[in-house]
Structures are given as C-alpha cells and as structure tokens.
C-alpha atoms as a PDB file:
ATOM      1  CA  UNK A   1      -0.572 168.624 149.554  1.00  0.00           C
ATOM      2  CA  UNK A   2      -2.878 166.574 151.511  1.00  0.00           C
ATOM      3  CA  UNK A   3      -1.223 164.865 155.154  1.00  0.00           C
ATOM      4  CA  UNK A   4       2.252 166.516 154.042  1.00  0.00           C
ATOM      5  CA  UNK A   5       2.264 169.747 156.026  1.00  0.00           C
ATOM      6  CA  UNK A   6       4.627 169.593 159.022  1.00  0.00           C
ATOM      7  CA  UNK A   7       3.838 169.319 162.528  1.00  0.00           C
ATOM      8  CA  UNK A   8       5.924 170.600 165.502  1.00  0.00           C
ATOM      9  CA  UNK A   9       9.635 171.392 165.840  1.00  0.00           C
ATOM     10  CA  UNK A  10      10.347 167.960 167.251  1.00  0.00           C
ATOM     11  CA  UNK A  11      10.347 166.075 164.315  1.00  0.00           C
ATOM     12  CA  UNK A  12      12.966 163.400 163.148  1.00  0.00           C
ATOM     13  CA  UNK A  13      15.985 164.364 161.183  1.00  0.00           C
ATOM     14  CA  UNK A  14      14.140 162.935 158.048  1.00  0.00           C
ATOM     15  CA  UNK A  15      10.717 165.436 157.865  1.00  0.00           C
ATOM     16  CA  UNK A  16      12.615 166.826 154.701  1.00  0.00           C
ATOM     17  CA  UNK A  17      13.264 163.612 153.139  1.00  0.00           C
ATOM     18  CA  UNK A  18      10.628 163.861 150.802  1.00  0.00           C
ATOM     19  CA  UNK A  19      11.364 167.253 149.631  1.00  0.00           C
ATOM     20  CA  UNK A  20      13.644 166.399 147.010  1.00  0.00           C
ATOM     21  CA  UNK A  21      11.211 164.033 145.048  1.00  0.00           C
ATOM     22  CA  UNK A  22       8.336 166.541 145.642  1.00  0.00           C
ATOM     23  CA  UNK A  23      10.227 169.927 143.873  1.00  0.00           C
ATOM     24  CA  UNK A  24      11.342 167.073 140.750  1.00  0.00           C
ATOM     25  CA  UNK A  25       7.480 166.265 140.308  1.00  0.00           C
ATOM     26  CA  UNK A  26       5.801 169.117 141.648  1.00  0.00           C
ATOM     27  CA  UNK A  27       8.196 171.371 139.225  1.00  0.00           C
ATOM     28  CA  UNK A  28       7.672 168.793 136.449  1.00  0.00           C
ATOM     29  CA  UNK A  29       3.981 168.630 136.253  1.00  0.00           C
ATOM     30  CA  UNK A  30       3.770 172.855 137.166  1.00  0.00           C
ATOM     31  CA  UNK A  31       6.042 172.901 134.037  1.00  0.00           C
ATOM     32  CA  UNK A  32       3.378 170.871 131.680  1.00  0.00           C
ATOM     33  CA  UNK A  33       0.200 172.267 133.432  1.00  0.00           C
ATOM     34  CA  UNK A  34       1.575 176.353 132.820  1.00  0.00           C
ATOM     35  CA  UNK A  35       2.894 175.328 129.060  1.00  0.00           C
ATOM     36  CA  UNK A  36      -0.816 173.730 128.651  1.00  0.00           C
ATOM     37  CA  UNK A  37      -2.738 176.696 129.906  1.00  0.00           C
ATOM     38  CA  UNK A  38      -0.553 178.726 128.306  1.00  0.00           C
ATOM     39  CA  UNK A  39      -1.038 177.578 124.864  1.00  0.00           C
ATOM     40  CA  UNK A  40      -5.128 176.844 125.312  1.00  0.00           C
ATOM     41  CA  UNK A  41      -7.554 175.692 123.028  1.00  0.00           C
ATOM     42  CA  UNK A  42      -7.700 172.317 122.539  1.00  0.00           C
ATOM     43  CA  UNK A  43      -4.414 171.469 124.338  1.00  0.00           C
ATOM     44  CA  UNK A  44      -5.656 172.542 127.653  1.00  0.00           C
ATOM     45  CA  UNK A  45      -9.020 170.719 126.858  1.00  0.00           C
ATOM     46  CA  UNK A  46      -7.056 167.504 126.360  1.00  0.00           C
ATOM     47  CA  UNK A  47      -4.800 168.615 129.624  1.00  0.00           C
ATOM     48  CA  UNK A  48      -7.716 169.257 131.880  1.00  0.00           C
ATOM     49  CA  UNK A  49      -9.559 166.003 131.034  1.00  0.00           C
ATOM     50  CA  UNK A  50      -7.290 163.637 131.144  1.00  0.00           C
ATOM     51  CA  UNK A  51      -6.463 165.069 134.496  1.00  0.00           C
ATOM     52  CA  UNK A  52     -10.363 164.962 135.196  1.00  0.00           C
ATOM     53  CA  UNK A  53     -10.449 161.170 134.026  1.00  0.00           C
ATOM     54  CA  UNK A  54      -7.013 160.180 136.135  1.00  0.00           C
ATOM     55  CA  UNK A  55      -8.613 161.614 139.098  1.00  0.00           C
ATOM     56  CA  UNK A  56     -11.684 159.538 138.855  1.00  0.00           C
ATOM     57  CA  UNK A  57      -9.936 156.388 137.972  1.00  0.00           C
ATOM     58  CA  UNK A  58      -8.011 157.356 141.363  1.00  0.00           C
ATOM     59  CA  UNK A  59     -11.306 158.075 143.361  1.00  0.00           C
ATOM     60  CA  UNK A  60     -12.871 154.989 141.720  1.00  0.00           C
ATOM     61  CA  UNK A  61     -10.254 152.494 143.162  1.00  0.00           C
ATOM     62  CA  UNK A  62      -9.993 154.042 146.356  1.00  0.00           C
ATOM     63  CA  UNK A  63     -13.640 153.086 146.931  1.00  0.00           C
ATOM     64  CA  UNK A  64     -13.139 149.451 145.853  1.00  0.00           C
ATOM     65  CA  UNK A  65     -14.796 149.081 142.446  1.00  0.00           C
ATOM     66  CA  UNK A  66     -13.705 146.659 139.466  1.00  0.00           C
ATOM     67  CA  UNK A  67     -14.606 149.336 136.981  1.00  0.00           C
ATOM     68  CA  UNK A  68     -12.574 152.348 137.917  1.00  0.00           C
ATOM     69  CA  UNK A  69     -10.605 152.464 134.602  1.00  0.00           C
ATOM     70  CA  UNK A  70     -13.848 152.480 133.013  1.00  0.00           C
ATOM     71  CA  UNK A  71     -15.331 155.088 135.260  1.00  0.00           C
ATOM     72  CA  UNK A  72     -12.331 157.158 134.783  1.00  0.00           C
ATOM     73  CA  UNK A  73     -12.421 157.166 130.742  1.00  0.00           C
ATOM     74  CA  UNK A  74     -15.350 157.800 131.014  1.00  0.00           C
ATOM     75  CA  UNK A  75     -15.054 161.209 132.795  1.00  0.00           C
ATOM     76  CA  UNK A  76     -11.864 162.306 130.851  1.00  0.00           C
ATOM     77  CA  UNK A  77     -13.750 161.912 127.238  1.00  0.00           C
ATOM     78  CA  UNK A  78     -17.443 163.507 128.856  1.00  0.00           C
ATOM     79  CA  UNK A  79     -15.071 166.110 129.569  1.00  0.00           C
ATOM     80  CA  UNK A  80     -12.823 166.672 126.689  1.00  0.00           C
ATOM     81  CA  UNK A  81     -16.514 166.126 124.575  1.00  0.00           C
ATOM     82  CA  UNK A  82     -18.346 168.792 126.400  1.00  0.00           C
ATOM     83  CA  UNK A  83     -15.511 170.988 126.016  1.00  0.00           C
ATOM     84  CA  UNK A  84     -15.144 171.315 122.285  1.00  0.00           C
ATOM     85  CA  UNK A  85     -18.937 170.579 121.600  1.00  0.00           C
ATOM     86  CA  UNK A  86     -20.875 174.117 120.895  1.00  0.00           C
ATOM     87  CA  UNK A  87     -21.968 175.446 124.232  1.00  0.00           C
ATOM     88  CA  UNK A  88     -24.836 174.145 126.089  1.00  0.00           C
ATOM     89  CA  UNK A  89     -25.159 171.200 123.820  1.00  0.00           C
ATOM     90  CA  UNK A  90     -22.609 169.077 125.896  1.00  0.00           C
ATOM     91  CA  UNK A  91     -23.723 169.772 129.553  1.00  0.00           C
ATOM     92  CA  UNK A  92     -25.473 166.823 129.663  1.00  0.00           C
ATOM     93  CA  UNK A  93     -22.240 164.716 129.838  1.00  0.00           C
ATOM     94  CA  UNK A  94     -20.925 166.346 132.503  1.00  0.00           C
ATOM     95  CA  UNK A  95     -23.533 164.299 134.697  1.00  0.00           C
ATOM     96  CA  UNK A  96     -22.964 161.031 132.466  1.00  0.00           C
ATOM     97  CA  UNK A  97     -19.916 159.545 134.630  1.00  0.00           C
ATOM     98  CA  UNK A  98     -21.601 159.861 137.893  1.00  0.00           C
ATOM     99  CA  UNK A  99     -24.953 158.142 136.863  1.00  0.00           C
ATOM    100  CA  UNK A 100     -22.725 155.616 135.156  1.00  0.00           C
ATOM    101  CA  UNK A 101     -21.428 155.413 138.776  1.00  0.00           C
ATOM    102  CA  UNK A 102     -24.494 154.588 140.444  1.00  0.00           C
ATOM    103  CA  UNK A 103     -24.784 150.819 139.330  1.00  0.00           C
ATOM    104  CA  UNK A 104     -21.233 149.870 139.214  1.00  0.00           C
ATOM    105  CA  UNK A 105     -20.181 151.205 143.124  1.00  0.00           C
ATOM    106  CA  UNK A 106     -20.609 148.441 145.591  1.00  0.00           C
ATOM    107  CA  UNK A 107     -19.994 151.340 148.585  1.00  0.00           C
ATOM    108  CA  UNK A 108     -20.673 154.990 149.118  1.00  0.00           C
ATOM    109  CA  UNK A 109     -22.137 155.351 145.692  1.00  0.00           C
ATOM    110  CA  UNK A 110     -23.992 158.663 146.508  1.00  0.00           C
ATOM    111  CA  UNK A 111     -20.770 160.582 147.769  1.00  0.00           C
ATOM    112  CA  UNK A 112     -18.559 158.876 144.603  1.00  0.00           C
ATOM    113  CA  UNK A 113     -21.242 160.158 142.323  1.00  0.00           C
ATOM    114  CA  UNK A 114     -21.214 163.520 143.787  1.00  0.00           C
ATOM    115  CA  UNK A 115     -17.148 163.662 143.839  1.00  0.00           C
ATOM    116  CA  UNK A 116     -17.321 162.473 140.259  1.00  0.00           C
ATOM    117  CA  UNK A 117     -20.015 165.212 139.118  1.00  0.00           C
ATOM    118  CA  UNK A 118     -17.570 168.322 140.661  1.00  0.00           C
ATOM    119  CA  UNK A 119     -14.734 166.865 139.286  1.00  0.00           C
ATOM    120  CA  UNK A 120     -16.274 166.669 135.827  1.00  0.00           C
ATOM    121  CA  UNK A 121     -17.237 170.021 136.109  1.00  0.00           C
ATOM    122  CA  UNK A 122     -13.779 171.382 137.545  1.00  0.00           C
ATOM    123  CA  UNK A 123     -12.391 170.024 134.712  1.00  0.00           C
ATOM    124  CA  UNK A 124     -14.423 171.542 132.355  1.00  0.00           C
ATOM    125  CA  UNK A 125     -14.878 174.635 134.336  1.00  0.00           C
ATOM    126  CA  UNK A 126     -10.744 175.373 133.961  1.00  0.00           C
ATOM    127  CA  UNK A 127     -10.913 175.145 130.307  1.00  0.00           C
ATOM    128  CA  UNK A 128     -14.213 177.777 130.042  1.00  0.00           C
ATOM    129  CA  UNK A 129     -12.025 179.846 132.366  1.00  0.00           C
ATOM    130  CA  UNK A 130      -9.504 179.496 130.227  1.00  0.00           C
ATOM    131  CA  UNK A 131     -11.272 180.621 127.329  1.00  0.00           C
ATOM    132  CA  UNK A 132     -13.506 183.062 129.375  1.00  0.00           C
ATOM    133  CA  UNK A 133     -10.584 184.952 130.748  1.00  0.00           C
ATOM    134  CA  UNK A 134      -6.903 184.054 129.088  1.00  0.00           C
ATOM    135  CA  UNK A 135      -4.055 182.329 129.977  1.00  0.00           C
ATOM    136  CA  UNK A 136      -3.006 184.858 132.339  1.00  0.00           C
ATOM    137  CA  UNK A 137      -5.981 184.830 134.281  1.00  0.00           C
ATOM    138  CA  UNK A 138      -5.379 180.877 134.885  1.00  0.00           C
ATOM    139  CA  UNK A 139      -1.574 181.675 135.560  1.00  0.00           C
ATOM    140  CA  UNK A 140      -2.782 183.382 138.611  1.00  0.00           C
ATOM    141  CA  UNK A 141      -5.261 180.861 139.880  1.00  0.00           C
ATOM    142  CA  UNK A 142      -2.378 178.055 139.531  1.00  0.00           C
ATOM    143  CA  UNK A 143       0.130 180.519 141.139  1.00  0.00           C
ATOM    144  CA  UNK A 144      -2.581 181.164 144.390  1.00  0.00           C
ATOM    145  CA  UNK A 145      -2.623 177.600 144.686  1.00  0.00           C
ATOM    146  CA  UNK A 146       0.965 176.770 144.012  1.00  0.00           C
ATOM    147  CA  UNK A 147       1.628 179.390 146.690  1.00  0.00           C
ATOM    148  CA  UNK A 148      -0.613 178.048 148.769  1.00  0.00           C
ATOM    149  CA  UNK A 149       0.369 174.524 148.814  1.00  0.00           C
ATOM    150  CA  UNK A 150       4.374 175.559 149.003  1.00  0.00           C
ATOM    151  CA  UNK A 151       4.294 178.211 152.100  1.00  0.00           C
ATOM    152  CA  UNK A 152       1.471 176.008 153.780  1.00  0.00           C
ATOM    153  CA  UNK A 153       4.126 172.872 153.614  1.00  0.00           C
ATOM    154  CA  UNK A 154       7.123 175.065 155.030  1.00  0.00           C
ATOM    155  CA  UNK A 155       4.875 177.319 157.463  1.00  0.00           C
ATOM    156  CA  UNK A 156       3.579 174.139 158.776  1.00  0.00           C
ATOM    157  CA  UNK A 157       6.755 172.725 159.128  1.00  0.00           C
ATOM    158  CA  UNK A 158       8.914 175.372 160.349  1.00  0.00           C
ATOM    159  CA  UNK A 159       6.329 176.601 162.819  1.00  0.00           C
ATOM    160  CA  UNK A 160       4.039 174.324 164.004  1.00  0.00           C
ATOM    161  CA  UNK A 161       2.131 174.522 166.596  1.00  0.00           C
ATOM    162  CA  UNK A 162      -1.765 173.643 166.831  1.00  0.00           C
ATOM    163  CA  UNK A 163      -3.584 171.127 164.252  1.00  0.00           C
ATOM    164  CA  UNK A 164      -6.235 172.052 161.994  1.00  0.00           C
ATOM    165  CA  UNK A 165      -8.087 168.820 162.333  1.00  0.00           C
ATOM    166  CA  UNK A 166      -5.674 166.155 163.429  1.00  0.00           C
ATOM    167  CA  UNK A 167      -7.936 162.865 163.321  1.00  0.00           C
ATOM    168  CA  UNK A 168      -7.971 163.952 159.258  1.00  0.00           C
ATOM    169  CA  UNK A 169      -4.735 165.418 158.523  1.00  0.00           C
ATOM    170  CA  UNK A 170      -2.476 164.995 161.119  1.00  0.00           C
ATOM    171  CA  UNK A 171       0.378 166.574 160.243  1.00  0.00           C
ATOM    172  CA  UNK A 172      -1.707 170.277 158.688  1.00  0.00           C
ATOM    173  CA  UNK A 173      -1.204 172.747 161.140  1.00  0.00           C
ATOM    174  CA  UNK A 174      -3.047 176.123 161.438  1.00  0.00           C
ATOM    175  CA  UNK A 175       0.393 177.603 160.874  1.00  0.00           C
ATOM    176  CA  UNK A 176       0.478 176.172 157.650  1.00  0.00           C
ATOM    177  CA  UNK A 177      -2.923 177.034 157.295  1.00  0.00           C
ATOM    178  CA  UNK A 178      -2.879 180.812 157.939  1.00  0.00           C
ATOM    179  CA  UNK A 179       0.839 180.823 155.778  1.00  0.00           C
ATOM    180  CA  UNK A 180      -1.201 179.758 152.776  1.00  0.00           C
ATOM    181  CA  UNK A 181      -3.702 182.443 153.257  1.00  0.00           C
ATOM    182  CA  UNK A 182      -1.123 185.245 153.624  1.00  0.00           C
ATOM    183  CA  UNK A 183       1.134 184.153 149.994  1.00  0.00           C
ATOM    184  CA  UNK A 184      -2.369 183.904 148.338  1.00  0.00           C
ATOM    185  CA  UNK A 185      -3.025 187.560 149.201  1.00  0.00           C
ATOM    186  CA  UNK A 186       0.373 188.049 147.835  1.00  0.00           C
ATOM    187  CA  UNK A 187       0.074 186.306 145.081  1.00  0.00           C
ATOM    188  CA  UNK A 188      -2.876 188.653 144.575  1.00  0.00           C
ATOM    189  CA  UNK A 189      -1.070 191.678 145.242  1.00  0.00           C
ATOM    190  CA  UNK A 190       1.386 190.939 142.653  1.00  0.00           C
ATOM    191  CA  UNK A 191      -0.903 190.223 139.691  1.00  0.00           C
ATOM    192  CA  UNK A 192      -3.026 193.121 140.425  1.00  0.00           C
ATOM    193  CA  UNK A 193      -0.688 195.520 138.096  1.00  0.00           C
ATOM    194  CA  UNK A 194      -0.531 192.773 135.384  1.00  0.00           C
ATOM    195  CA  UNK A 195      -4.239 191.762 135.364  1.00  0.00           C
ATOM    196  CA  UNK A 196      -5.762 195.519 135.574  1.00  0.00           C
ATOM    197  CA  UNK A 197      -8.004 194.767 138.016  1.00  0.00           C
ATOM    198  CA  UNK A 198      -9.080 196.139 141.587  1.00  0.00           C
ATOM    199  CA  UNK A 199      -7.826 195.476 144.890  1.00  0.00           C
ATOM    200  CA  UNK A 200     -10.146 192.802 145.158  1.00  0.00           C
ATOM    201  CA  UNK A 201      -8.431 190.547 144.043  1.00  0.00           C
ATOM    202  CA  UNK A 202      -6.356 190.238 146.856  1.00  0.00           C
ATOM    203  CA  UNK A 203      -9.198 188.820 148.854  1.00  0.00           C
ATOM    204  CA  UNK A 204     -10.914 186.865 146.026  1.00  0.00           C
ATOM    205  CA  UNK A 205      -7.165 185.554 146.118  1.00  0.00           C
ATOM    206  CA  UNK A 206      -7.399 184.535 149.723  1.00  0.00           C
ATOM    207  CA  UNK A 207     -10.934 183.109 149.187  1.00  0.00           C
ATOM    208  CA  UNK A 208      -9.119 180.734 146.640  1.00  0.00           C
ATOM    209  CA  UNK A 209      -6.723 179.584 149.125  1.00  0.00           C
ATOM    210  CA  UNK A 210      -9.267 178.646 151.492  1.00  0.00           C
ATOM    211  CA  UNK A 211     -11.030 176.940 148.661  1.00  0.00           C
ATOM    212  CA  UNK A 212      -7.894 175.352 147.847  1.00  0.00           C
ATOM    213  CA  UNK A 213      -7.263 174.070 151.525  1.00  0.00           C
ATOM    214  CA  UNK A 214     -11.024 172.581 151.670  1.00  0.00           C
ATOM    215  CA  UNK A 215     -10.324 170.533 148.393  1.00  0.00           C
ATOM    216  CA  UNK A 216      -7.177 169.444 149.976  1.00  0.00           C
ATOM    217  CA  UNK A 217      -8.912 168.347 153.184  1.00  0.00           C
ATOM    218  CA  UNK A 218     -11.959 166.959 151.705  1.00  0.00           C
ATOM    219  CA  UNK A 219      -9.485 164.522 149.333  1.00  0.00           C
ATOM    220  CA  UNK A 220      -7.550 163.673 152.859  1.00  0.00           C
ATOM    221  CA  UNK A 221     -11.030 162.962 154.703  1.00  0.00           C
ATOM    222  CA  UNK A 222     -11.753 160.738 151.635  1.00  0.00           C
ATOM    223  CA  UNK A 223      -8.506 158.975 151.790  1.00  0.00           C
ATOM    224  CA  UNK A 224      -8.720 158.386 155.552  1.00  0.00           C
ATOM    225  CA  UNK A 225     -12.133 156.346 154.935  1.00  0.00           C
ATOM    226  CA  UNK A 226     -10.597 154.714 152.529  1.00  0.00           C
ATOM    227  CA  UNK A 227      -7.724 153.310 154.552  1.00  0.00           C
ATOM    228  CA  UNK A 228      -5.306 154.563 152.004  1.00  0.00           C
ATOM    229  CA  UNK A 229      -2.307 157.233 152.553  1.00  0.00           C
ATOM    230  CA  UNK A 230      -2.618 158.382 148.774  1.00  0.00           C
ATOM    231  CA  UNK A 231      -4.420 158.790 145.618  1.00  0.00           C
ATOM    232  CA  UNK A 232      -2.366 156.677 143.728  1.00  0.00           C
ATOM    233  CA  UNK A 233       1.536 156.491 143.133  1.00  0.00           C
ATOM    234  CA  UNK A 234       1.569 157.997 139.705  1.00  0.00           C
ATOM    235  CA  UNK A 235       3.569 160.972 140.929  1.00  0.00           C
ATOM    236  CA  UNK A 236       6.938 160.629 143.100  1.00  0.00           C
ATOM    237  CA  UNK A 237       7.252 162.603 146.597  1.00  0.00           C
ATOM    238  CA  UNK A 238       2.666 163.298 145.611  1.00  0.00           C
ATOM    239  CA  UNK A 239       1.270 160.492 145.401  1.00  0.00           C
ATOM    240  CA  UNK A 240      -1.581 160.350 142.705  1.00  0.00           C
ATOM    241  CA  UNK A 241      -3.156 163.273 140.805  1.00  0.00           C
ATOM    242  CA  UNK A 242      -5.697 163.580 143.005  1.00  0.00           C
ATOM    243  CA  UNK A 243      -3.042 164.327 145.537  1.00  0.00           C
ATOM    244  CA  UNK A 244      -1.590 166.999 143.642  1.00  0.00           C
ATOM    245  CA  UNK A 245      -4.933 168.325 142.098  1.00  0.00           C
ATOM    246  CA  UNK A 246      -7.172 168.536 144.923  1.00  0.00           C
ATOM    247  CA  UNK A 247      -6.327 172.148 145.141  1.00  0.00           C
ATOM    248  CA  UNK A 248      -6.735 173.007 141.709  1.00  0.00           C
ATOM    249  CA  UNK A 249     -10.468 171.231 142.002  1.00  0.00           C
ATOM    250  CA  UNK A 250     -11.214 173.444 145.267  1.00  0.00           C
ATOM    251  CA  UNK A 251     -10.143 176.384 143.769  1.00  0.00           C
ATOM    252  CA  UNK A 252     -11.649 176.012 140.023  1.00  0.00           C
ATOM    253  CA  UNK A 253     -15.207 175.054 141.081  1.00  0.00           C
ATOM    254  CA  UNK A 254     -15.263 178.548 144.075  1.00  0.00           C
ATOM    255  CA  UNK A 255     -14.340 180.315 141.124  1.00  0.00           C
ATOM    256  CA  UNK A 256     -17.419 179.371 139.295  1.00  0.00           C
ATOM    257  CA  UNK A 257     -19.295 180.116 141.979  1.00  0.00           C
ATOM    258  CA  UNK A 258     -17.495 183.528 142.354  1.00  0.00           C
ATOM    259  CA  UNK A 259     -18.678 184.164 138.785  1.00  0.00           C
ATOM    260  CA  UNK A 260     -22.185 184.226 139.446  1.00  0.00           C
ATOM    261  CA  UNK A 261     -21.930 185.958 142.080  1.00  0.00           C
ATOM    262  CA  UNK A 262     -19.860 189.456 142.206  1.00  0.00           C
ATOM    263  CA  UNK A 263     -18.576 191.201 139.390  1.00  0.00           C
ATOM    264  CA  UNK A 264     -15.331 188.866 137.653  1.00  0.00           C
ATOM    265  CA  UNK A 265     -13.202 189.990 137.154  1.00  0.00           C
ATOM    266  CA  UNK A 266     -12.818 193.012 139.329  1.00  0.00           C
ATOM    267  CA  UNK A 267     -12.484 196.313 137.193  1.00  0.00           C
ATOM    268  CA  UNK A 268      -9.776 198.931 137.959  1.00  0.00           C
ATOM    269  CA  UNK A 269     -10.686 202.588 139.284  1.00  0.00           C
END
C-alpha cells in the first residue's frame, strides 16, 4: 500500500477518508485479477503483462524520460511474447526492455534497467506459476498479499506506535508491519487443508509477506527519489499500478526463488 499505513492514535478526524475509494478500487481490480487467474491460459498472460507494461510506463515517467509509453509497451508485449512462445525460446525478451532502457534514460539508468528486468520477469513468473501450480495455488499468493496489505493498513492505523523507516514511509509502522506477518501465517493456515500441503506453508506464507512488504518499500524508496507521492493516478484511493502491485512483484519473484530452493510445494505427511 506504499506511504498509506497509519501512524499513531493522534491523527486527524480524516485518516479514514481515503478508505472508501480504496475498498471501490482495491475490490474492483481484486475482482478482475482473481477472475483472470482463475480462468488462466492466455487470459492471465494478457492480465499479467499488461500489468507488467503499465508498471513500467509508471516507473519510466517517474524517472523523467520522453519514452516511457514506449518503454512500457515494450515490456507488456516481451512479456505476453515470452509467455505463449515454447519454453526457453522467449527468455531472451525478458531482458529486451531493460537494454532498450539503457539509451533512452537520461538518469539512474542502471537501477531503471534493473527494476524493469524483475518486473519483466514477475510478470512472466505469475503466469509460469500459474501454469506450474493452478489457479488455486495463485489464489493463495494474492490472498497472503491481500491480507497483508489490508491488516498492515488497519494494524498500522489502529495501533501505531514505532516507524519502520520513517524518512521512506512515514506513515508504515512496525505495528502494521508485524500485523501483516501474523494474517499471512493465517492465510497459510487456512489453505493448508485445501492445498494438501505441509505445515510449511505457514512460514513460506510469512516469508511472502515479508517479500511483499520489501516490494512495497522498495516502490516507496523509489517514489521518494523521485519527488512523487504515487505511481500514477490510474487507480482511485491507490494511486498507479505500481502502487497497488508492488506487493504482488515482491512476492512473485521470492517465490521463484523459493522454487529453486526447497521442495514447492510442500508435500503432506
């Protein structure tokens, strides 16, 4: 949710003023995005990229360039492309938008080029998940970070108390913080039964999270430098995509990593 978590109990009357327009949008796009995963194939390809591409656009402008709806087509059909081509054929246009990058940034070119590369990937690392593992599978990593984002935003506003890194995210609170963690776990719990898998997933779970929270803070560390308070305004009471994705990006690209490196999914004993 990036700079929206509360602070302390003395806050103006109006901390909840953006509530409303955040559960219209949030519930809106969580609609679309579930109906998308749910259905797969090449609905969820065209989902995740033009997310993918949206996000760069949003990344591209931030960082001042004359090209960013260029940049940003460009990463939605790489990823859409190496998504539907045969495996292992395509990879090499996951790395296309960020050298395309490299001429056409006039500032920070090695950290957009970077950004651009993992988002890329995210994007098409959500669809091979998706294809990998099933539509439930990706229900539960949008419902970890769903849960995350919601109990962090009322934790953090309800209780307060210490910031998590205030000269980033001011208003993120280690209440919020440690809330997120704890319905992530949950979130685990209850999709243990329904995925048949071991009780690790309740800390693979809580590993997303924290995943989730990094993408979030990484996208408000990049808006901060940028002198901007969002992504975008494509999304009432969010901001831009990137606002409402960052979490989703975190999350997706651990979970790649988590692949490689213990056994996914967990099997029941």
């Amino acid at each position: 949710m990036s700079d929206d978590e509360g602070s302390t109990a003395r806050q103006s009357p109006g901390r909840w003023s953006d509530l409303k327009p955040r559960l219209i949008s949030g519930g809106i796009i969580a609609l679309v995005g579930i109906t998308a995963v749910w259905l797969g194939g090449i609905l969820f390809a065209i989902f995740a990229s033009v997310v993918a591409g949206v996000i760069v656009w949003e990344l591209a402008r931030m960082h001042g360039t004359s090209v960013s709806l260029m940049l940003g087509g460009l990463a939605g059909v790489c990823c859409l492309l190496v998504s539907i081509i045969p495996e292992g054929y395509g990879l090499p246009l996951l790395m296309l938008p960020a050298f395309a990058s490299i001429g056409r940034m006039h500032r920070a070119r090695l950290s957009f080029a970077i950004f651009t590369a993992i988002i890329v990937l995210a994007g098409y690392g959500l669809v091979q998940l998706r294809e990998d593992f099933g539509a439930l599978w990706m229900v539960w990593l949008v419902m970890v970070v769903i849960a995350t984002d919601i109990f962090g935003y009322f934790g953090g506003r309800l209780i307060g108390g210490p910031k998590f890194w205030p000269r980033v995210s001011p208003k993120k609170t280690w209440a919020g913080i440690l809330c997120g963690w704890v319905s992530a776990g949950l979130v685990g719990l209850i999709f243990l039964p329904f995925l048949y898998v071991g009780p690790e997933i309740v800390s693979i779970s809580v590993a997303l999270s924290m995943a989730s929270q990094l993408g979030d803070v990484t996208e408000s560390a990049i808006k901060r430098k940028a002198g901007v308070k969002d992504s975008s305004h494509l999304i009432p009471g969010h901001g831009g995509f990137f606002d409402r994705f960052d979490g989703v990006l975190g999350a997706a690209v651990f979970l790649l990593l988590v692949e490689q490196i213990v056994d996914f999914p967990p099997i029941a004993v």
